[in-house]
N, C-alpha and C. Protein backbone atom coordinates (compact mmCIF):
# COMPACT_ATOMS: atom_id res chain seq x y z
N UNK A 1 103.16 124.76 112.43
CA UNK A 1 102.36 123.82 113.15
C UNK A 1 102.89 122.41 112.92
N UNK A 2 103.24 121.39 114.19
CA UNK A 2 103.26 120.42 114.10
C UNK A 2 102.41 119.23 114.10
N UNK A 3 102.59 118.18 112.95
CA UNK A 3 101.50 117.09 113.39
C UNK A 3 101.26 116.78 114.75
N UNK A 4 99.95 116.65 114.81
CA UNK A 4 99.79 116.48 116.01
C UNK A 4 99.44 114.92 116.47
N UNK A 5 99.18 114.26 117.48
CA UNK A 5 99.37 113.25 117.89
C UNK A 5 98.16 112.11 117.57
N UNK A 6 96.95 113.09 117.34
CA UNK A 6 95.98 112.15 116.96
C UNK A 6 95.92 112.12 115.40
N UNK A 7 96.21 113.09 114.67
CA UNK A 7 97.13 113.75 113.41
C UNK A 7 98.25 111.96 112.82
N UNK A 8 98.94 111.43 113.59
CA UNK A 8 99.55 110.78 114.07
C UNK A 8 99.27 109.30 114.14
N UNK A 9 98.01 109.28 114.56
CA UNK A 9 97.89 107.76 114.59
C UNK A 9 96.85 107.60 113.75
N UNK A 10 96.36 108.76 113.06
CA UNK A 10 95.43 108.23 111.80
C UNK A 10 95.80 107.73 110.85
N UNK A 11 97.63 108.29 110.67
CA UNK A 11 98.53 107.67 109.60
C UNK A 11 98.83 106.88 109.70
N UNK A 12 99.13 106.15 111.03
CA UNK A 12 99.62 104.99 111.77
C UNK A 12 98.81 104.04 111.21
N UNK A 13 97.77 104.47 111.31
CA UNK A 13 96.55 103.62 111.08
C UNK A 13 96.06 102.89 110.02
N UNK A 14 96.73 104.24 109.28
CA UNK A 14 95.90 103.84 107.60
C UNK A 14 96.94 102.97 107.06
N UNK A 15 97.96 103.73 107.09
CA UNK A 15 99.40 102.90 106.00
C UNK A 15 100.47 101.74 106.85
N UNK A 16 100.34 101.75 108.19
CA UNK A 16 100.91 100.53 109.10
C UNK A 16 100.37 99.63 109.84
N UNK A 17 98.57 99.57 109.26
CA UNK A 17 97.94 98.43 110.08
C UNK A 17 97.03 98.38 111.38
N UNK A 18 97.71 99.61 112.00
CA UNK A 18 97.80 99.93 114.01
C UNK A 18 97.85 101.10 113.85
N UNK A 19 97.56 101.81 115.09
CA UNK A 19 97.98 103.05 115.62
C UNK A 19 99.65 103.05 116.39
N UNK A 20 99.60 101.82 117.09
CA UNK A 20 101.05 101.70 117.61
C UNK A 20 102.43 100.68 116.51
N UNK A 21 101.84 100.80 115.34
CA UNK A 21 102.23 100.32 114.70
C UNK A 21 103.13 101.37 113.58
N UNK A 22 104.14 101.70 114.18
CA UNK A 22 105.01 102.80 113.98
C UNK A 22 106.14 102.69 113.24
N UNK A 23 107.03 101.11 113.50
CA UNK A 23 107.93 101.05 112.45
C UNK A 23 107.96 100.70 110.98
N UNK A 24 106.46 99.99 110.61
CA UNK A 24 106.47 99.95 109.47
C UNK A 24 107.22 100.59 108.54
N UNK A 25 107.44 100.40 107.15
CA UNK A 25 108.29 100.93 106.31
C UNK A 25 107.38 101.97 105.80
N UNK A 26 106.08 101.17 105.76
CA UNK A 26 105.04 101.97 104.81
C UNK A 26 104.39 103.32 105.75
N UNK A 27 104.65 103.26 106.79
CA UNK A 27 103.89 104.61 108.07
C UNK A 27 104.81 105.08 108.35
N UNK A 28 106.41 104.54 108.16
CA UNK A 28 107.18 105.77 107.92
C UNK A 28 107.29 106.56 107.18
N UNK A 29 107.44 106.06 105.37
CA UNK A 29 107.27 107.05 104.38
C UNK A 29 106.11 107.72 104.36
N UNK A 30 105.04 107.02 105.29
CA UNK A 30 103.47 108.30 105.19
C UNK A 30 104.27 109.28 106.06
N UNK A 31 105.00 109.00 106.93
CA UNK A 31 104.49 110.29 108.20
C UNK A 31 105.76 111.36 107.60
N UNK A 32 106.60 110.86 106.60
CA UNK A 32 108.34 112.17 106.11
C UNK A 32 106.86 112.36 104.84
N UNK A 33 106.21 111.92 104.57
CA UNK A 33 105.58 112.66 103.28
C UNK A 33 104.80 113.86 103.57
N UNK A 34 104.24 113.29 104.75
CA UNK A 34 103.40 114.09 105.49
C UNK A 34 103.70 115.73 106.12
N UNK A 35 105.10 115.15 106.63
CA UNK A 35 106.06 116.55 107.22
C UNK A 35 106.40 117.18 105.70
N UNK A 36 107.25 116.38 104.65
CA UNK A 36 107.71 117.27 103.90
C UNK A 36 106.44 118.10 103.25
N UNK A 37 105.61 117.74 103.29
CA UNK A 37 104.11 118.56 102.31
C UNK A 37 103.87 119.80 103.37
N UNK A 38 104.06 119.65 104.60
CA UNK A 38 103.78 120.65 105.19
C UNK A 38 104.88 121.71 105.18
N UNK A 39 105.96 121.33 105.36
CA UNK A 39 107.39 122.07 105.03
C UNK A 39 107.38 122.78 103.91
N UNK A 40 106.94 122.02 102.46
CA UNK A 40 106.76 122.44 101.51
C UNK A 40 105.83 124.12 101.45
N UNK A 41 104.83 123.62 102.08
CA UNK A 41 103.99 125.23 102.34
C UNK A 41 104.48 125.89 102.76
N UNK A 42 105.36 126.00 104.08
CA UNK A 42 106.11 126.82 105.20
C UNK A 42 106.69 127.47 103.86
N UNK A 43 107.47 126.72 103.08
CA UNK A 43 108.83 127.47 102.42
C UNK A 43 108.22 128.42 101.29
N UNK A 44 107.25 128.08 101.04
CA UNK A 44 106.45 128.84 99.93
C UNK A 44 106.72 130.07 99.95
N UNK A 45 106.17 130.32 101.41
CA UNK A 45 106.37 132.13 102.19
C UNK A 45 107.33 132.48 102.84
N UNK A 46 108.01 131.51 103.15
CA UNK A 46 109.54 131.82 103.78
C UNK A 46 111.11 131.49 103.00
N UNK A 47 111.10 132.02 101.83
CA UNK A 47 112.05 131.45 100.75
C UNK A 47 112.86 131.31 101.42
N UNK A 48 113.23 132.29 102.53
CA UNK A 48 114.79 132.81 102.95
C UNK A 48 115.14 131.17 104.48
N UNK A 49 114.22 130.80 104.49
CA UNK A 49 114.36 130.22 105.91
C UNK A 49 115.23 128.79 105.35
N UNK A 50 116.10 128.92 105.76
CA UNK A 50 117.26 127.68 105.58
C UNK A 50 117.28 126.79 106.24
N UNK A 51 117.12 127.01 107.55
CA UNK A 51 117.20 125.62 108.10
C UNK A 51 116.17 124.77 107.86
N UNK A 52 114.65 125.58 107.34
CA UNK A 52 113.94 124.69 107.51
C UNK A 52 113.99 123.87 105.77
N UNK A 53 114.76 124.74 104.91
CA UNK A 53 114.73 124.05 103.84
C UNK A 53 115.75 123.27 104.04
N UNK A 54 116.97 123.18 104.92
CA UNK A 54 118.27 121.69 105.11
C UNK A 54 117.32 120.36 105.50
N UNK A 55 116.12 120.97 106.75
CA UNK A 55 115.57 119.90 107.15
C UNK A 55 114.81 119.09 106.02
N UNK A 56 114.31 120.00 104.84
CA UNK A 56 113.35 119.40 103.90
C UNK A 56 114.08 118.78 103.17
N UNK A 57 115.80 119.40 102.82
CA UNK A 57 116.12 118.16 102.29
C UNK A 57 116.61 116.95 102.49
N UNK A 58 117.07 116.86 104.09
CA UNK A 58 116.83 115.67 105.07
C UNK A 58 115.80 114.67 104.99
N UNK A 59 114.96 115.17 104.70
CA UNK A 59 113.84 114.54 105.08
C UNK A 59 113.05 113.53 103.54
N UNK A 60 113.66 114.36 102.75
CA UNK A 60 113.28 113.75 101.22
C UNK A 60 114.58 112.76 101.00
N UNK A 61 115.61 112.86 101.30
CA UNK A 61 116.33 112.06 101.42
C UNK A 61 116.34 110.86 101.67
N UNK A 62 115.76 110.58 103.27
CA UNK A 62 114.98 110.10 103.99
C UNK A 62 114.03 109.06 103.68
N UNK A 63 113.37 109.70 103.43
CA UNK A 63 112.09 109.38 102.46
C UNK A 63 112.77 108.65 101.17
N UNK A 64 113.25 108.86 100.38
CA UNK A 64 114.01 108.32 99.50
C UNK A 64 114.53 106.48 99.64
N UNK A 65 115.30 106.68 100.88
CA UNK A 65 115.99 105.56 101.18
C UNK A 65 114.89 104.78 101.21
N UNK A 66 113.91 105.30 102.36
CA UNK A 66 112.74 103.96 102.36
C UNK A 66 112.32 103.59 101.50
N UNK A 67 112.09 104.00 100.60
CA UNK A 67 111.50 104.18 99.23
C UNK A 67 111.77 102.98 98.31
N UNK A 68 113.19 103.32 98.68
CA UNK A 68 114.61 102.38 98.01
C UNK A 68 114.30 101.25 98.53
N UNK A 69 113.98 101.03 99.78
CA UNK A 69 114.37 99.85 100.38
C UNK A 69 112.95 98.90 100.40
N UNK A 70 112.05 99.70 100.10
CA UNK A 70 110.30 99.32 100.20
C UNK A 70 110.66 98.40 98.58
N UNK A 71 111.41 98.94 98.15
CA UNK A 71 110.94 98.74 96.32
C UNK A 71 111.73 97.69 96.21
N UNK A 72 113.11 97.50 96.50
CA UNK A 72 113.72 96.06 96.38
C UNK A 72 113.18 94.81 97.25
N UNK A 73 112.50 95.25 98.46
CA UNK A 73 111.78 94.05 99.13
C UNK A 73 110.09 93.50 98.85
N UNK A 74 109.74 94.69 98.61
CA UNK A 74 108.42 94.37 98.43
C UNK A 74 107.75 95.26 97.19
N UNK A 75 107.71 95.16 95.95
CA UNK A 75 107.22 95.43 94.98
C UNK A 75 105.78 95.58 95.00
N UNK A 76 104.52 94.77 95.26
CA UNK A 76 103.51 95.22 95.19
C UNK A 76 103.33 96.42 95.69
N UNK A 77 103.65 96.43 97.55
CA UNK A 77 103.20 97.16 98.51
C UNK A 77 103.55 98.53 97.95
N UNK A 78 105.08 98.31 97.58
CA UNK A 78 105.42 100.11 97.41
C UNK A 78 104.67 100.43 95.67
N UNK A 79 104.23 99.83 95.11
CA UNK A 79 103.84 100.28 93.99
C UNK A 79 102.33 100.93 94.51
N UNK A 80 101.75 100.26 96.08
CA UNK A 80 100.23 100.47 96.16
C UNK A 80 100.50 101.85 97.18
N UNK A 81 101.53 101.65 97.81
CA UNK A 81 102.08 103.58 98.40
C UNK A 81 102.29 104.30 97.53
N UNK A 82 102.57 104.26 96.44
CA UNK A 82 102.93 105.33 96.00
C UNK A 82 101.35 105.68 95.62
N UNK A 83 100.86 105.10 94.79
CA UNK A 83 99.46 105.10 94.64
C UNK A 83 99.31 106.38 95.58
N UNK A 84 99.21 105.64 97.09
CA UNK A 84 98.22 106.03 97.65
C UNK A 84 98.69 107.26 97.63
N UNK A 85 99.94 107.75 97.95
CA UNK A 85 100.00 109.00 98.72
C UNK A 85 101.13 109.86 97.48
N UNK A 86 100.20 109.72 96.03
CA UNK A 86 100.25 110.37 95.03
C UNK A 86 101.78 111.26 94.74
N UNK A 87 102.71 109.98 95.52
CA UNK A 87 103.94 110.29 94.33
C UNK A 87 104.47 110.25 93.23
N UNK A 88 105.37 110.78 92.49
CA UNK A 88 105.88 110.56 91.00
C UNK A 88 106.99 109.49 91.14
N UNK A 89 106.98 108.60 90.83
CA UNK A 89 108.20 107.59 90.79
C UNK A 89 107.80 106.86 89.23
């Protein structure tokens, strides 16, 4: 199952300000956290499925960079994401 669109702008919403407020740094790393948690379940029961684990590690990757790039520009904000959306860093 894919997020779905109203799925979508609740994240938009919460962590970028807007609903159409999409490029944020901070509603991007919500919405790859969001996919990888769901990916994460998929693989639980599907050990064998590869592509979808290349995509997961695409996607943490991904996720990563912003991460990277949230933390050298803006220190509060990414210290109050991680918070929110209960990563280990």
């Amino acid at each position: 199952m894919q997020l779905t669109a109203e799925s979508k702008k609740v994240i938009f919403k919460k962590f970028g300000g807007a609903e159409k407020n999409t490029g944020s740094t901070e509603a991007q790393i919500a919405m790859f956290t969001e996919r990888i948690n769901h990916i994460t379940e998929h693989m639980k029961g599907q050990k064998n499925d590869n592509n979808s684990n290349r995509g997961l590690i695409r996607m943490v990757g991904k996720r990563k960079k912003l991460l990277t790039y949230l933390h050298d520009n803006n220190l509060t904000e990414y210290r109050k994401l991680i918070e929110k959306l209960g990563l280990r860093k």
